[in-house]
PDB file of N, CA and C in Angstrom:
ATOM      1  N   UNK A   1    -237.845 191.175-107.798  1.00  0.00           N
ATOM      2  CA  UNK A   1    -237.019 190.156-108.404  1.00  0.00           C
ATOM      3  C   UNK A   1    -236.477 189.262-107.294  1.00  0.00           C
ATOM      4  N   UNK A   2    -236.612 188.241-107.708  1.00  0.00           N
ATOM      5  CA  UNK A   2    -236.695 187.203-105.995  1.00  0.00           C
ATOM      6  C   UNK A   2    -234.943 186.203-106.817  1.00  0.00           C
ATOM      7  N   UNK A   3    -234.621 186.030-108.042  1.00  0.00           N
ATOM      8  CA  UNK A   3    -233.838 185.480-108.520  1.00  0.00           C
ATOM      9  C   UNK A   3    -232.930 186.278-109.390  1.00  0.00           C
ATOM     10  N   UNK A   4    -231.548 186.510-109.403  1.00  0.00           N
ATOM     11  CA  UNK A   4    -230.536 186.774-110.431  1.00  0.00           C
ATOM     12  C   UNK A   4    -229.698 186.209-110.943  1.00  0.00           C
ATOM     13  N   UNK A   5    -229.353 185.961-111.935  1.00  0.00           N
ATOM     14  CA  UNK A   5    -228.505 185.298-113.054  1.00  0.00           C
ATOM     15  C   UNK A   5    -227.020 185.689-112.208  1.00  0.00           C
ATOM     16  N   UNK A   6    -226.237 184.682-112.475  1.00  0.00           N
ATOM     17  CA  UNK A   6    -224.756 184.758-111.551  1.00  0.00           C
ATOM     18  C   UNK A   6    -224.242 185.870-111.915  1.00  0.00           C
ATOM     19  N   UNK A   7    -223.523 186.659-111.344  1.00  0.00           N
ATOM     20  CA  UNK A   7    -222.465 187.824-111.465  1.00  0.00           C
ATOM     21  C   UNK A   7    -221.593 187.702-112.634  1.00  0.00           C
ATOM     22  N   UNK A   8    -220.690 186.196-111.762  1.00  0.00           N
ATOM     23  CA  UNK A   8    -219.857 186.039-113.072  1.00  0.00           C
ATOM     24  C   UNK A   8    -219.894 185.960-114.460  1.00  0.00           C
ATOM     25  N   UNK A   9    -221.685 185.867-114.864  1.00  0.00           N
ATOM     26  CA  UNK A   9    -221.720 186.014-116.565  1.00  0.00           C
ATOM     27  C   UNK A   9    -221.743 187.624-116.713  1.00  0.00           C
ATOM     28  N   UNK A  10    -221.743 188.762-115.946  1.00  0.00           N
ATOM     29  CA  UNK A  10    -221.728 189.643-116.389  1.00  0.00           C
ATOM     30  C   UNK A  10    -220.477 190.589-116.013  1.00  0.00           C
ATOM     31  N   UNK A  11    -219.482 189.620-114.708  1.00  0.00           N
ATOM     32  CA  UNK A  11    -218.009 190.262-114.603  1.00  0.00           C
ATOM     33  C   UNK A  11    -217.337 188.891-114.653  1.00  0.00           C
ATOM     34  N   UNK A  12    -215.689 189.467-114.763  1.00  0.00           N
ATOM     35  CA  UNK A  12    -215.120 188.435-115.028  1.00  0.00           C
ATOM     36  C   UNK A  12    -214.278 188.700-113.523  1.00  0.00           C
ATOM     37  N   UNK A  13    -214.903 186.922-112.747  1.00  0.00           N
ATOM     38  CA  UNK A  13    -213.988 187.749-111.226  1.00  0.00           C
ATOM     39  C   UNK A  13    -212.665 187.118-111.637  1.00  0.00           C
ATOM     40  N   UNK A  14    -211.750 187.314-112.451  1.00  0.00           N
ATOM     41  CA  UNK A  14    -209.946 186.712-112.341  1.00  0.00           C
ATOM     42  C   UNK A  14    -210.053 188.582-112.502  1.00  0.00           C
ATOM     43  N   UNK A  15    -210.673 189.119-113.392  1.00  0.00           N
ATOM     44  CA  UNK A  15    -210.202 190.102-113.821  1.00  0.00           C
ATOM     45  C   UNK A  15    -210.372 191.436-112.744  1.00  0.00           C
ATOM     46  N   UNK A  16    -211.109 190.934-111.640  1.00  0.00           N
ATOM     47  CA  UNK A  16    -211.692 191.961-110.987  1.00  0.00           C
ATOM     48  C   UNK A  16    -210.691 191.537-110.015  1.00  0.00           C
ATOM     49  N   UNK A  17    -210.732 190.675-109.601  1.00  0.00           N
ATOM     50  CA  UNK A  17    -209.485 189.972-108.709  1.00  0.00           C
ATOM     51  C   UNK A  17    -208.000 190.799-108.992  1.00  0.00           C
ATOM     52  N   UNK A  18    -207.663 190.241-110.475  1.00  0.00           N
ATOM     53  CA  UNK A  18    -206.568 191.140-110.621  1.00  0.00           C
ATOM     54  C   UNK A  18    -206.363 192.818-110.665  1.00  0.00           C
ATOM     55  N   UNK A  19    -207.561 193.251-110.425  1.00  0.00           N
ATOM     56  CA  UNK A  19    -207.489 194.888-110.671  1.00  0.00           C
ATOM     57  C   UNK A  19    -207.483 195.168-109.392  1.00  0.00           C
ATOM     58  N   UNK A  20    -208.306 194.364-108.742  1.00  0.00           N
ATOM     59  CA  UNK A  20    -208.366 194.870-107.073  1.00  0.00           C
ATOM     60  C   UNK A  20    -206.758 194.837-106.720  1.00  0.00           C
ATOM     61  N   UNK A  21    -205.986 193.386-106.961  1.00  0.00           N
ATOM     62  CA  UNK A  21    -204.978 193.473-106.194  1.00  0.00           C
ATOM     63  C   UNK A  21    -204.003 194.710-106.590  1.00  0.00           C
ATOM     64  N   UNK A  22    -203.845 194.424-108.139  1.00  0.00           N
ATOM     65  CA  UNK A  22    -203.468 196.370-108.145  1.00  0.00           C
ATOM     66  C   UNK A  22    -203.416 197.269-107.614  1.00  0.00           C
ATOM     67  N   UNK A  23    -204.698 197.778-107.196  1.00  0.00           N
ATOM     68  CA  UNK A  23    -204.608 198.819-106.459  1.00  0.00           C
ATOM     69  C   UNK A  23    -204.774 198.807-105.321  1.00  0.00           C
ATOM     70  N   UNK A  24    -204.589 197.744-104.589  1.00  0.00           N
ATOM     71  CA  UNK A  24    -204.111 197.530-103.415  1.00  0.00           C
ATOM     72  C   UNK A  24    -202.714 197.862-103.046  1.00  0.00           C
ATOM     73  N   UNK A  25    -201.814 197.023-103.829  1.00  0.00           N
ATOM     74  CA  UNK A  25    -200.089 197.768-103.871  1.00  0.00           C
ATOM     75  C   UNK A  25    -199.920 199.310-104.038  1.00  0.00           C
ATOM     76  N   UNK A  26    -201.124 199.840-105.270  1.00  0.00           N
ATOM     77  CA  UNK A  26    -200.785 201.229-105.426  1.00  0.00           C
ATOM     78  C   UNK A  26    -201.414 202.424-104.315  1.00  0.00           C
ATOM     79  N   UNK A  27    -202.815 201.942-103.415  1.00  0.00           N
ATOM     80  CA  UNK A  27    -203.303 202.619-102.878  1.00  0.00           C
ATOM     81  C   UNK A  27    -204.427 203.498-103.613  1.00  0.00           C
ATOM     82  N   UNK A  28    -204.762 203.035-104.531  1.00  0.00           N
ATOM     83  CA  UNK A  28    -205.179 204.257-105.874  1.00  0.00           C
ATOM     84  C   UNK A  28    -206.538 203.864-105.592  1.00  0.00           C
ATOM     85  N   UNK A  29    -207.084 205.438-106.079  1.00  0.00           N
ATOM     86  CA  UNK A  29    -208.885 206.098-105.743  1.00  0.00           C
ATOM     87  C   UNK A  29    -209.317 205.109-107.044  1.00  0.00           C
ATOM     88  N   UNK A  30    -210.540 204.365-106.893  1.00  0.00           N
ATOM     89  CA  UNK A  30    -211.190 204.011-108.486  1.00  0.00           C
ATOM     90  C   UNK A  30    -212.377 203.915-107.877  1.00  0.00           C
ATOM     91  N   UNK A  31    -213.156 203.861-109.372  1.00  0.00           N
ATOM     92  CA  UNK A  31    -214.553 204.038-109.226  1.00  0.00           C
ATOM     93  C   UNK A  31    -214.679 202.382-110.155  1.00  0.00           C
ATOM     94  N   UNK A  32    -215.629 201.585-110.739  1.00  0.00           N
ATOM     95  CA  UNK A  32    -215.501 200.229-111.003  1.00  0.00           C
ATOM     96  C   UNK A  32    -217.160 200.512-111.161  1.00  0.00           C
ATOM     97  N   UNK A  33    -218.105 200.790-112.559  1.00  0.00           N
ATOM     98  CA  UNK A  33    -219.314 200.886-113.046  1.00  0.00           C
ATOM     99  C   UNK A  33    -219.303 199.618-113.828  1.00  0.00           C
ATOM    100  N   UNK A  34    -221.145 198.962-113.830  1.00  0.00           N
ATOM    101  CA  UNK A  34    -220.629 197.816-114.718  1.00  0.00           C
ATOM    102  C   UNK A  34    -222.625 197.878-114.131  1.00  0.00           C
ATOM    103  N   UNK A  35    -223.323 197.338-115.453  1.00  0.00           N
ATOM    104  CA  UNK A  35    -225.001 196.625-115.625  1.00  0.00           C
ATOM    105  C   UNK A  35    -224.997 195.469-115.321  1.00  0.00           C
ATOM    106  N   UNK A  36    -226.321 195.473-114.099  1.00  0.00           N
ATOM    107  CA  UNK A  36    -225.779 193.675-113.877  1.00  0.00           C
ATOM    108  C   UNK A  36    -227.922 193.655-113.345  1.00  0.00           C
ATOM    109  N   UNK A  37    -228.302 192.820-114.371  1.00  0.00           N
ATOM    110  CA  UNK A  37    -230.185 192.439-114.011  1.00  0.00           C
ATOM    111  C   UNK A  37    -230.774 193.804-114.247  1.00  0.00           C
ATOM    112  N   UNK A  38    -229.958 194.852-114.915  1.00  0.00           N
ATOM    113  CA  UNK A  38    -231.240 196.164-115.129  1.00  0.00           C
ATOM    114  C   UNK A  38    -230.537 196.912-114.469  1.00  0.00           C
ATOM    115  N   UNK A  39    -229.572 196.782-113.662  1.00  0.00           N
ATOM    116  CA  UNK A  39    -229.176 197.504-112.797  1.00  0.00           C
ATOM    117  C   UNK A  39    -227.659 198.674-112.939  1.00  0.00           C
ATOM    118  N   UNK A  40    -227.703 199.526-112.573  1.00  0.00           N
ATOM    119  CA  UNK A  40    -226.698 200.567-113.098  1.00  0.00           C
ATOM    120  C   UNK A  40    -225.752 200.321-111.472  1.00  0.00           C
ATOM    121  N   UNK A  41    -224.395 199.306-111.502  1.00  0.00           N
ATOM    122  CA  UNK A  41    -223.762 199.584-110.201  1.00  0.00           C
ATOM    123  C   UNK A  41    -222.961 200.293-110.331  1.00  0.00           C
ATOM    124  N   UNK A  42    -222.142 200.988-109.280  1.00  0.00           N
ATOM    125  CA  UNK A  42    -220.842 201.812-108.977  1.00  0.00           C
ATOM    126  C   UNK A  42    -220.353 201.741-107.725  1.00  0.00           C
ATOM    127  N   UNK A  43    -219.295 201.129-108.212  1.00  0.00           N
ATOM    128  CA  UNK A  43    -218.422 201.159-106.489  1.00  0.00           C
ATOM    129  C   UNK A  43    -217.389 202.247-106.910  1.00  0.00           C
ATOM    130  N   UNK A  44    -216.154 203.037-105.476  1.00  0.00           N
ATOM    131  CA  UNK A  44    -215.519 203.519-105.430  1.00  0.00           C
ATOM    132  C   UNK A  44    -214.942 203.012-104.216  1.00  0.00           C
ATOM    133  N   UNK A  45    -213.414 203.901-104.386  1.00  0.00           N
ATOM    134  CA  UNK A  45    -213.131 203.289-103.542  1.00  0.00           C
ATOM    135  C   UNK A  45    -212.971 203.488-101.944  1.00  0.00           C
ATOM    136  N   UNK A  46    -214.102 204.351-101.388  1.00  0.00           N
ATOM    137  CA  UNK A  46    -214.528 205.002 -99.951  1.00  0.00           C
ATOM    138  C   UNK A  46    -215.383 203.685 -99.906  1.00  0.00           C
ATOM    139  N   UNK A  47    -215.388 202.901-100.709  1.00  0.00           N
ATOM    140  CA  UNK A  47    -216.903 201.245-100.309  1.00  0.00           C
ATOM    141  C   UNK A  47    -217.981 201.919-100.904  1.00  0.00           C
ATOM    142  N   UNK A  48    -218.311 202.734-101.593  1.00  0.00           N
ATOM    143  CA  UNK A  48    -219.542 202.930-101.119  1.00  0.00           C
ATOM    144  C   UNK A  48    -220.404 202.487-102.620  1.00  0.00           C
ATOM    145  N   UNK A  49    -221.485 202.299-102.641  1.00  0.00           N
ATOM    146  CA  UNK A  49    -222.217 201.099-103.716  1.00  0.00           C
ATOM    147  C   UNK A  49    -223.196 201.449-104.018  1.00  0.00           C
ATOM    148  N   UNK A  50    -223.793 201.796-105.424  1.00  0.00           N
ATOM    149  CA  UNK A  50    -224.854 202.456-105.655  1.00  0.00           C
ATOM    150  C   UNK A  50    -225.318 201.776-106.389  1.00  0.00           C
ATOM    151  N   UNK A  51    -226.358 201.438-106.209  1.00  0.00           N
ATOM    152  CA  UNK A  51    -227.680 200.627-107.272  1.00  0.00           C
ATOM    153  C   UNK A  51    -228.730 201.309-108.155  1.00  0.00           C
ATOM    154  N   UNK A  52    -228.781 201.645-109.125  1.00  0.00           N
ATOM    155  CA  UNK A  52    -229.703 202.958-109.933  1.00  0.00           C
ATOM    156  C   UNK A  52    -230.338 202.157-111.373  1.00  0.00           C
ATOM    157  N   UNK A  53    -231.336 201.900-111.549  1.00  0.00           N
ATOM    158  CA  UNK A  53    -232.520 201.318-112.041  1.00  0.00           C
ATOM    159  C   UNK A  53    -232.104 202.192-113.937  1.00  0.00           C
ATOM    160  N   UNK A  54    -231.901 201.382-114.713  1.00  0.00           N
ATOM    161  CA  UNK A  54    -231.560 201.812-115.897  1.00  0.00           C
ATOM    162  C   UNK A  54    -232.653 202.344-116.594  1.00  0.00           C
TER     163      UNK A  54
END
């Protein structure tokens, strides 16, 4: 796949924006799953980013 459709039709960045800053003040562990081109992502919050083929 050489092309993907923008992010933002499949997250909403105000909303990701506002969750991040959240837990920035709180310090708090999250995990953040979401399908984006076929794709199964997962972040947490050690960074770490997993891409897994649906």
């Amino acid at each position: 796949m050489t092309e993907l459709p923008p992010l933002y039709e499949t997250i909403d960045p105000d909303a990701l924006d506002t969750l991040l800053d959240s837990l920035d003040e709180d310090n708090t562990a999250f995990s953040l799953e979401f399908t984006y081109a076929g794709q199964h992502i997962s972040i947490n919050t050690g960074g770490t980013v997993s891409c897994d083929q649906e």
